[in-house]
C-alpha atoms as a PDB file:
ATOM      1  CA  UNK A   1     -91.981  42.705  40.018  1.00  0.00           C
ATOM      2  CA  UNK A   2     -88.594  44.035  42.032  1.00  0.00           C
ATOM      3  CA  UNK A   3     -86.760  43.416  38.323  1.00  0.00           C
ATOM      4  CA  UNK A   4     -89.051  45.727  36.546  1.00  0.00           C
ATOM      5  CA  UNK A   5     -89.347  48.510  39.588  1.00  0.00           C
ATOM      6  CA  UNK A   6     -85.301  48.513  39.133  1.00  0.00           C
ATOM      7  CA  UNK A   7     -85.822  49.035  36.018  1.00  0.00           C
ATOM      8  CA  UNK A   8     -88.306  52.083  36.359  1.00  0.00           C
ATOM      9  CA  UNK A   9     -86.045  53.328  38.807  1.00  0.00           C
ATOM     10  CA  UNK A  10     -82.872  53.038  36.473  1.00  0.00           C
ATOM     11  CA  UNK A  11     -84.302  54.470  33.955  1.00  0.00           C
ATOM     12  CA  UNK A  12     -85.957  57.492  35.506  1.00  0.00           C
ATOM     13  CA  UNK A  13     -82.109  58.158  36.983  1.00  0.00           C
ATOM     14  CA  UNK A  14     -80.771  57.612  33.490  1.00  0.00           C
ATOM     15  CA  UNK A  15     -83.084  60.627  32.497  1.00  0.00           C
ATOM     16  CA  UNK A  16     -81.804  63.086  34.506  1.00  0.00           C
ATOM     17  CA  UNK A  17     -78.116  62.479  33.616  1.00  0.00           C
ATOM     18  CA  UNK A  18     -76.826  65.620  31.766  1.00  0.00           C
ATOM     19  CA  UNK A  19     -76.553  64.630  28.230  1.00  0.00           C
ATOM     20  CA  UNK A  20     -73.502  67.160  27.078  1.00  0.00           C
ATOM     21  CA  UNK A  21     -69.922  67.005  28.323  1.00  0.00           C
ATOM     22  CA  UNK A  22     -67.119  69.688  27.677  1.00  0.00           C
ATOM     23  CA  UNK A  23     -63.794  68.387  27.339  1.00  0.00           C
ATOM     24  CA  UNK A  24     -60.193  70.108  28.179  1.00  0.00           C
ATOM     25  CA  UNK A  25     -57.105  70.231  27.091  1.00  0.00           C
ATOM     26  CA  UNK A  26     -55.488  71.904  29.787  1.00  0.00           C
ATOM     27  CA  UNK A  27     -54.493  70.181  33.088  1.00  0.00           C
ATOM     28  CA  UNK A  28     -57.185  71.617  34.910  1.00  0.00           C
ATOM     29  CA  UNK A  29     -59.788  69.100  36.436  1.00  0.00           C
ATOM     30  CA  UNK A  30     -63.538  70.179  36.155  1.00  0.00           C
ATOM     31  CA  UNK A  31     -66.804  69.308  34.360  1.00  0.00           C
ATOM     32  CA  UNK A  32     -70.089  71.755  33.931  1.00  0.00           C
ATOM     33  CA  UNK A  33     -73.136  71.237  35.991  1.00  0.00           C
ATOM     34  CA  UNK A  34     -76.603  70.451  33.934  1.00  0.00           C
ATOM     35  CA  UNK A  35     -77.038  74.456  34.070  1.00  0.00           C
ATOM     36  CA  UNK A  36     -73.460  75.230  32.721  1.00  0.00           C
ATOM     37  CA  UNK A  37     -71.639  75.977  35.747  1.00  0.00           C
ATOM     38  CA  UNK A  38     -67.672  74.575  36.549  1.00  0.00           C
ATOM     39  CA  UNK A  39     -67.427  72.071  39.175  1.00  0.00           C
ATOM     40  CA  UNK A  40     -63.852  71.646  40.944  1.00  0.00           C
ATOM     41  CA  UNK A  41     -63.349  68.224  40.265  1.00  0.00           C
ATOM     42  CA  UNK A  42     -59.378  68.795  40.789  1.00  0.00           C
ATOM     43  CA  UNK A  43     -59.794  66.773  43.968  1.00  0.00           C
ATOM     44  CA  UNK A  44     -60.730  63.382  42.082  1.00  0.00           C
ATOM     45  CA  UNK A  45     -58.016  64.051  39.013  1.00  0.00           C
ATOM     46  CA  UNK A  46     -54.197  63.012  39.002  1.00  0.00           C
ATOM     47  CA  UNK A  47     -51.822  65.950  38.886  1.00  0.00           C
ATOM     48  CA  UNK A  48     -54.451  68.326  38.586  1.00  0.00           C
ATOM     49  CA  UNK A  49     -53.918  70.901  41.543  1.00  0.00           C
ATOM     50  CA  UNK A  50     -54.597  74.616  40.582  1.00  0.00           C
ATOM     51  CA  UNK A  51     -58.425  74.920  38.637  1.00  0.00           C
ATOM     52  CA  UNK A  52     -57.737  78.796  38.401  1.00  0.00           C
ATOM     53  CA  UNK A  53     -57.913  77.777  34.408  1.00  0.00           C
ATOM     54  CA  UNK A  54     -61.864  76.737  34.672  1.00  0.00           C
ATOM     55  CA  UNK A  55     -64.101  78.725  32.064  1.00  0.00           C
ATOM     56  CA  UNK A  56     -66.801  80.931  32.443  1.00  0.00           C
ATOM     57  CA  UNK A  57     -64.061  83.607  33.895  1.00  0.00           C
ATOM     58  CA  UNK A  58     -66.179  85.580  35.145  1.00  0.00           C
ATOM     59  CA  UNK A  59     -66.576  86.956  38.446  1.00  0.00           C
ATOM     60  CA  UNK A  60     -66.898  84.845  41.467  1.00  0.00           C
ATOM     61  CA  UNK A  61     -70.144  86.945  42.236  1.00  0.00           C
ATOM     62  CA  UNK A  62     -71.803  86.168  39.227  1.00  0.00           C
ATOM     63  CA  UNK A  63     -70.057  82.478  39.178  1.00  0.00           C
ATOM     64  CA  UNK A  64     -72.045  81.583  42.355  1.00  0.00           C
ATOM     65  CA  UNK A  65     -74.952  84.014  41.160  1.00  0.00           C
ATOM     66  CA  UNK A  66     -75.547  82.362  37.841  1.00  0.00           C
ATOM     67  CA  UNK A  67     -75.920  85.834  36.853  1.00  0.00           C
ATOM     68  CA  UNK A  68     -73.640  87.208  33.945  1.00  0.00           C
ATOM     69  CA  UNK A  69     -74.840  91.165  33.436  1.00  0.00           C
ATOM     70  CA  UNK A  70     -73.583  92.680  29.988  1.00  0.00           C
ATOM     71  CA  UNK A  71     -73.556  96.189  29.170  1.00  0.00           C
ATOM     72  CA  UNK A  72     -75.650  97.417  26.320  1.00  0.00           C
ATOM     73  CA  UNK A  73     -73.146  99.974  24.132  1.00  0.00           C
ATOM     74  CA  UNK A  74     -76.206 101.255  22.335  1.00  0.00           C
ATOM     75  CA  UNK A  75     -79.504 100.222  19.598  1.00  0.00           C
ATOM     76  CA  UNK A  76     -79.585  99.794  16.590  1.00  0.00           C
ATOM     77  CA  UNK A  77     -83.190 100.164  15.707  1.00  0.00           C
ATOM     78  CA  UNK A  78     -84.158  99.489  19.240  1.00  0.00           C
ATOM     79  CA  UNK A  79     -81.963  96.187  19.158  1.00  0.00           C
ATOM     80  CA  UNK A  80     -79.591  96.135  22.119  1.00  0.00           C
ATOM     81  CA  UNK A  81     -75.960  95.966  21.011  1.00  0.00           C
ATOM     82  CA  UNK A  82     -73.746  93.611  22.704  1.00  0.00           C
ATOM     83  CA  UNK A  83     -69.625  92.789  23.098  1.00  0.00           C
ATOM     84  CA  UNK A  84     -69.449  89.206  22.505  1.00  0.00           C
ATOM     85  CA  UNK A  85     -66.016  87.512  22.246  1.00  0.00           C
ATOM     86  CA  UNK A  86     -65.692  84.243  20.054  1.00  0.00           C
ATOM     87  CA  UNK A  87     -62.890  81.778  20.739  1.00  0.00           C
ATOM     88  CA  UNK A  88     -61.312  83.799  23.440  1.00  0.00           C
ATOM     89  CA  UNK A  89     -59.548  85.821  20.743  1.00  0.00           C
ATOM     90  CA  UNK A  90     -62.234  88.035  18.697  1.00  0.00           C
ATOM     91  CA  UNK A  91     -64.564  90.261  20.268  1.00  0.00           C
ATOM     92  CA  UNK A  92     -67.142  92.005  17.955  1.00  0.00           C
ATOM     93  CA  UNK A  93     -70.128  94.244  18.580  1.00  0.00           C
ATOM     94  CA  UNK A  94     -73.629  91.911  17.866  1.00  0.00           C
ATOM     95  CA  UNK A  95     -77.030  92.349  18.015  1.00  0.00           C
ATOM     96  CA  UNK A  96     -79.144  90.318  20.542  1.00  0.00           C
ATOM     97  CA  UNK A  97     -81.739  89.240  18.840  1.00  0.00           C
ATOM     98  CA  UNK A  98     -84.354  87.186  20.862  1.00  0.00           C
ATOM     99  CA  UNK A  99     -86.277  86.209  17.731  1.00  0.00           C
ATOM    100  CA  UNK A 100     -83.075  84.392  15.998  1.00  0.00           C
ATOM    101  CA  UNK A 101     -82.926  80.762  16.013  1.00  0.00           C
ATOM    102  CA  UNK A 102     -79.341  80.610  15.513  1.00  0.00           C
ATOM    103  CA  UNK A 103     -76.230  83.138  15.773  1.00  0.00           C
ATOM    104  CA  UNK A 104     -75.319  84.796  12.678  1.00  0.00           C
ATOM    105  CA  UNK A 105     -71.861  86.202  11.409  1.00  0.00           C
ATOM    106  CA  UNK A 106     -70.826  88.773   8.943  1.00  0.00           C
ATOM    107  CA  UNK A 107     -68.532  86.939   6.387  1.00  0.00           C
ATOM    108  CA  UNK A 108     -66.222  89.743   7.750  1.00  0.00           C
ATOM    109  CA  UNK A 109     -66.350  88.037  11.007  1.00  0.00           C
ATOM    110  CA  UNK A 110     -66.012  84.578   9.934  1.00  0.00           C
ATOM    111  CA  UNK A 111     -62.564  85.380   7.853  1.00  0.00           C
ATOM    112  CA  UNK A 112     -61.221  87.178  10.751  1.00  0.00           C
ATOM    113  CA  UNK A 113     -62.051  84.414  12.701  1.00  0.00           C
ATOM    114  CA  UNK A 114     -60.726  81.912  10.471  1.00  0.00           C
ATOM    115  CA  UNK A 115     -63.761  79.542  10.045  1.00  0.00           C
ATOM    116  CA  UNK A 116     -65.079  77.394   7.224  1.00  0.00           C
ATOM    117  CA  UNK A 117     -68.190  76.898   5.454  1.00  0.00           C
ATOM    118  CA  UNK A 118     -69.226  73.415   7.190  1.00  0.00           C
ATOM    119  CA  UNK A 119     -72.479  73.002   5.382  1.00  0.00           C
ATOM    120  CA  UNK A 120     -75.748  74.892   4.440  1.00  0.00           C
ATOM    121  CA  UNK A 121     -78.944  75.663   6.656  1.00  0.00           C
ATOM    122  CA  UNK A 122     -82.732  76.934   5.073  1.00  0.00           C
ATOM    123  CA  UNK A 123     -83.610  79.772   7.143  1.00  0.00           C
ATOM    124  CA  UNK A 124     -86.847  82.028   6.584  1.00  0.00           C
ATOM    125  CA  UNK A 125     -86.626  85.769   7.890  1.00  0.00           C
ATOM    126  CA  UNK A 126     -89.155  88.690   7.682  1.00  0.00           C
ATOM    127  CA  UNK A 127     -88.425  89.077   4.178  1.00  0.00           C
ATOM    128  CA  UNK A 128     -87.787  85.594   2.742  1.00  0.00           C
ATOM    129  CA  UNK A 129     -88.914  82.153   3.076  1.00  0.00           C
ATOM    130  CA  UNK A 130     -85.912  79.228   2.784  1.00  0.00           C
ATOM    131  CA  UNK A 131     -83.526  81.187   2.388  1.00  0.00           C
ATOM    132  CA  UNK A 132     -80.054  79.103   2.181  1.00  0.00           C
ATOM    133  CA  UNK A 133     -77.308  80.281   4.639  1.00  0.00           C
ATOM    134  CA  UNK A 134     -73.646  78.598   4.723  1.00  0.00           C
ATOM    135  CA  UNK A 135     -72.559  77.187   8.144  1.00  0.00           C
ATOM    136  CA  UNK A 136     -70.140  76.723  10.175  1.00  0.00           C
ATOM    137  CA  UNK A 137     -69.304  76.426  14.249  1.00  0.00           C
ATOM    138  CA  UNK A 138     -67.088  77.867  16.830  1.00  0.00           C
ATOM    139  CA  UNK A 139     -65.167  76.501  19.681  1.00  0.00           C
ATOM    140  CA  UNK A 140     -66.644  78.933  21.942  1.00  0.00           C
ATOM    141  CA  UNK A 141     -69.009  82.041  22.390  1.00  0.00           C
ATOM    142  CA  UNK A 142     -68.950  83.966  25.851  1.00  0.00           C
ATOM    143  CA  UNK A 143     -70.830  87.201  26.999  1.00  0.00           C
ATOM    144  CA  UNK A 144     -69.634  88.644  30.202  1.00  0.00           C
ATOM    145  CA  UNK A 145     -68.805  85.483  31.541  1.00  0.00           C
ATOM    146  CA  UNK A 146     -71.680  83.507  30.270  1.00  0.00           C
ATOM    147  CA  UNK A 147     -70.414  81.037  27.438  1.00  0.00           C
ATOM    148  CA  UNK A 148     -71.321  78.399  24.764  1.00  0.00           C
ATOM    149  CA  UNK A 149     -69.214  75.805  23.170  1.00  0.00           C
ATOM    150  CA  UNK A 150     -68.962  73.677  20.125  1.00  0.00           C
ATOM    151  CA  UNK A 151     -71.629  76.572  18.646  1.00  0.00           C
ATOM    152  CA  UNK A 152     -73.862  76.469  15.346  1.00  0.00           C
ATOM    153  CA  UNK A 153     -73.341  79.640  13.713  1.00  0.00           C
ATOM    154  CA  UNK A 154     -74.815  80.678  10.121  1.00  0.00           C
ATOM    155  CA  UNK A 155     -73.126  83.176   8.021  1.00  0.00           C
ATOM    156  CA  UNK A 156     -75.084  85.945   6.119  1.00  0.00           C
ATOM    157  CA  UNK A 157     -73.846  88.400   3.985  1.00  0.00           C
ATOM    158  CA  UNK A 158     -76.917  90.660   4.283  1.00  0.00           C
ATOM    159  CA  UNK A 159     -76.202  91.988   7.846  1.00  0.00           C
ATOM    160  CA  UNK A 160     -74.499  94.801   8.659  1.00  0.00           C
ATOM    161  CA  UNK A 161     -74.203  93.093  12.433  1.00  0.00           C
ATOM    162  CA  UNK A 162     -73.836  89.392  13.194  1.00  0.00           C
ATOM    163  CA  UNK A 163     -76.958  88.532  15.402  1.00  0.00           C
ATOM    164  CA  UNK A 164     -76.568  86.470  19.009  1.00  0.00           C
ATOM    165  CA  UNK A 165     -79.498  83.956  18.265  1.00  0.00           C
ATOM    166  CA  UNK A 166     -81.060  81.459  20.927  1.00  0.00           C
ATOM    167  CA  UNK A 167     -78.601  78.751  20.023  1.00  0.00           C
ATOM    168  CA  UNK A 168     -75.953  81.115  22.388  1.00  0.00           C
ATOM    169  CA  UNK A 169     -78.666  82.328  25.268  1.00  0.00           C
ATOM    170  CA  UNK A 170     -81.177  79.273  24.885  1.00  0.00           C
ATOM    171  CA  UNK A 171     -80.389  77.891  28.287  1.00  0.00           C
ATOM    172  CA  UNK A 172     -80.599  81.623  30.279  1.00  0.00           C
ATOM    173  CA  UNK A 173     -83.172  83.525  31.482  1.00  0.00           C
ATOM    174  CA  UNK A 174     -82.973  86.986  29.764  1.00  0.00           C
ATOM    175  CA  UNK A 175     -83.706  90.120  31.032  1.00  0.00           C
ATOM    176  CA  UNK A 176     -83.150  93.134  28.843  1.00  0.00           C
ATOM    177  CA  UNK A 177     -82.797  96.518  31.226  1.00  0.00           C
ATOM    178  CA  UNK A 178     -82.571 100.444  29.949  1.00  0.00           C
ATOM    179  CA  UNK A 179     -78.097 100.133  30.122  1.00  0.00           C
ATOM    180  CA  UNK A 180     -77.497  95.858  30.627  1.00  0.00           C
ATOM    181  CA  UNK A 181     -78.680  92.687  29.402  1.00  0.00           C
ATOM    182  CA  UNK A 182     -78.986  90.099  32.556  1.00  0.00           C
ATOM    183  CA  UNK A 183     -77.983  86.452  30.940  1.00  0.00           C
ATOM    184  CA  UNK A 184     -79.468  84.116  34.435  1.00  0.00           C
ATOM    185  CA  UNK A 185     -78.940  80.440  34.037  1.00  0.00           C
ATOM    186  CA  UNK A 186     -81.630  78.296  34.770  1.00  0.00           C
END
């Protein structure tokens, strides 16, 4: 009886160990919490003394907050329109669209960003059923401070936009507001 309440017990711990980790490059010593936010870890790490290289850049305020607020720029049909920088290199004006599955690109987009068709995904919008879609991913996605890594992203050449889909906001609480979008991690 002890064996198998140790084993209830180990296994209900096992369950609430995050199941994604984010790897650096850098010398910087840090991992992200189950709700995306850095930890200072640079006390546990070898030569690691100065974390002012940890993601999510934003402000400390919204660090501590887990609130990242973006400004809309203006709609597009009603559609809030977005800065949303890709790889810490590229920023491009996207639609948030809370009824996408998955971020899209322009093809535009994807050659200035230098990405590859990685495969192919069926998607169905208001106009088509299974509609094939190349793929691709990018290292990293980040709206006013709030960011996604290792990202999905499907490439259409039917949008005159790219789209921020739930694959990039799927783990925030969203709150769309007359002038800013509030991204609140859960």
């Amino acid at each position: 009886m002890k064996t198998f309440l140790k084993l209830f017990i180990l296994s209900i711990a096992i369950n609430f160990i995050p199941l994604f980790a984010h790897a650096q490059s850098e010398q910087v010593c840090f991992m992200l919490d189950v709700h995306g936010k850095p930890m200072d870890l640079s006390h546990l790490c070898r030569g690691s003394t100065n974390n002012s290289n940890m993601p999510n850049r934003a402000s400390t305020q919204q660090r501590t907050s887990g609130v990242f607020t973006a400004p809309i720029k203006r709609r597009e049909f009603g559609i809030p329109v977005i800065d949303v920088k890709f790889n810490d290199r590229h920023t491009f004006e996207m639609l948030l669209d809370t009824g996408a599955s998955f971020t899209m690109l322009t093809p535009g987009m994807a050659k200035t960003l230098a990405i590859k068709q990685e495969g192919i995904m069926l998607v169905n919008t208001p106009s088509d059923r299974m509609v094939e879609v190349p793929t691709s991913s990018v290292a990293s996605a980040a709206v006013a401070g709030a960011v996604s890594t290792n990202m999905v992203v499907a490439i259409s050449s039917s949008l005159p936009l790219g789209l921020l889909g739930q694959n990039f906001f799927g783990h925030y609480d969203v709150t769309i507001k007359q002038d800013v979008i509030e991204f609140r991690l859960r």
